[in-house]
Protein backbone atom coordinates (compact mmCIF):
# COMPACT_ATOMS: atom_id res chain seq x y z
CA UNK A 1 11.07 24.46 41.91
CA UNK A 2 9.21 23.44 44.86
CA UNK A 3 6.77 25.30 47.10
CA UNK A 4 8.65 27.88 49.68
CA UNK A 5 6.49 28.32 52.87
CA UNK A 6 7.20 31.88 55.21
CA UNK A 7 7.05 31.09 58.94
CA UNK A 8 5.84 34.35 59.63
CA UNK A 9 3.02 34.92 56.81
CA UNK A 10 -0.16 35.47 58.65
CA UNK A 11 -2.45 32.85 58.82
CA UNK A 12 -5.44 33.91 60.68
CA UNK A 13 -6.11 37.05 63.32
CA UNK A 14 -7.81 35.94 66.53
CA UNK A 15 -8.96 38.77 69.09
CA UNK A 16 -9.21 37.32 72.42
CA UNK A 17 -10.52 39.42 74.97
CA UNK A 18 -9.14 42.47 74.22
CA UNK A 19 -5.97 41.89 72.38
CA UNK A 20 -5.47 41.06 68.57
CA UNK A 21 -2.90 37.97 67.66
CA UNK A 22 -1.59 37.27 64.41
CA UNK A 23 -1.04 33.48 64.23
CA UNK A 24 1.73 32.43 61.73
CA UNK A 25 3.04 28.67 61.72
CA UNK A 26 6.26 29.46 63.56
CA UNK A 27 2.92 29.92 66.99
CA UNK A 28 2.50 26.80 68.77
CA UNK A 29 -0.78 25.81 70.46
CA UNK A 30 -2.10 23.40 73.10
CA UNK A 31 -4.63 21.12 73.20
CA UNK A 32 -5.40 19.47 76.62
CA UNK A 33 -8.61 17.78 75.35
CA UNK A 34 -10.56 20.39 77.56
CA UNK A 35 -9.51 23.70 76.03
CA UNK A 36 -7.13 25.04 73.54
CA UNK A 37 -4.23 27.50 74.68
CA UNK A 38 -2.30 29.70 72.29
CA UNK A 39 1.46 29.18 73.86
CA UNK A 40 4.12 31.42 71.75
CA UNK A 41 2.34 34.88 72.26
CA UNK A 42 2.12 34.90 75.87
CA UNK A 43 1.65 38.89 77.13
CA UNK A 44 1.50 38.17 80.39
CA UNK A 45 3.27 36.09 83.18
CA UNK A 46 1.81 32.76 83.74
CA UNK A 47 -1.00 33.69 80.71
CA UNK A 48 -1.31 31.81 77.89
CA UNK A 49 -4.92 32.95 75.93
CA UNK A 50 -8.05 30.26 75.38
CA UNK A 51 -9.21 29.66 72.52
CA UNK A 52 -13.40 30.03 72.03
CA UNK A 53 -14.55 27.05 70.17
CA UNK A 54 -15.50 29.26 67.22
CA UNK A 55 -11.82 29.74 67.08
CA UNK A 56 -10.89 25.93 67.61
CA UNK A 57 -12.78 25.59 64.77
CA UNK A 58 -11.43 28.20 62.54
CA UNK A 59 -7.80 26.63 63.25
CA UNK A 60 -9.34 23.09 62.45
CA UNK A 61 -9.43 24.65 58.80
CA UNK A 62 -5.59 24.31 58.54
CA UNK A 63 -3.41 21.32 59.20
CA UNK A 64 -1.93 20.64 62.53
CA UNK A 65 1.68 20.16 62.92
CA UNK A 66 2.37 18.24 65.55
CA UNK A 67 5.12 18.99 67.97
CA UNK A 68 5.00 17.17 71.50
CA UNK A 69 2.60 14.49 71.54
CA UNK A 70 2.29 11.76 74.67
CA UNK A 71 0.29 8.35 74.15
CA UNK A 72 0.03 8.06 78.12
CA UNK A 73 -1.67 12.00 77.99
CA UNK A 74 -4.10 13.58 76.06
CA UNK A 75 -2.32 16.76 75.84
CA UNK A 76 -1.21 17.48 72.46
CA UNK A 77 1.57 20.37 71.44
CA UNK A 78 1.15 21.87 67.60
CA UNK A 79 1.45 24.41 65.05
CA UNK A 80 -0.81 25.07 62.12
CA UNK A 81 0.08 25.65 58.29
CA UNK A 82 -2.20 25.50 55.38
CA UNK A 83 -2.79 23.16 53.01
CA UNK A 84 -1.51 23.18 49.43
């Protein structure tokens, strides 16, 4: 019987600014070499929520998932889900 994996278990909780997201590993994220955007959980038209670098590194804990990835661009498209 293999390992079963839920898309919408809770990973990690990030508060940024004043709201609270629950990441899962159905959230995708974006990495532009500069800063880190959180792209699924969007409240707001046109605003996707940075990342502090304590969180980049919280997320760096987990493996990445990569989902859009361009050799000619440094911008990188991904999920997260732990490691077993």
């Amino acid at each position: 019987m293999g390992v079963v994996r839920m898309l919408n278990e809770v990973l990690i909780t990030l508060k940024i600014g004043r709201e609270t997201y629950e990441i899962t590993e159905a959230d995708t994220f974006i990495d532009d070499g500069v800063c880190v955007q959180l792209l699924s959980q969007d409240r707001y038209p046109q605003a996707y929520p940075t990342l502090s670098k304590r969180y980049v590194k919280e997320l760096s804990k987990f493996a990445r998932t990569i989902r859009l990835s361009n050799y000619k661009s440094p911008v990188e498209v991904f999920g997260i889900h732990r490691l077993f």
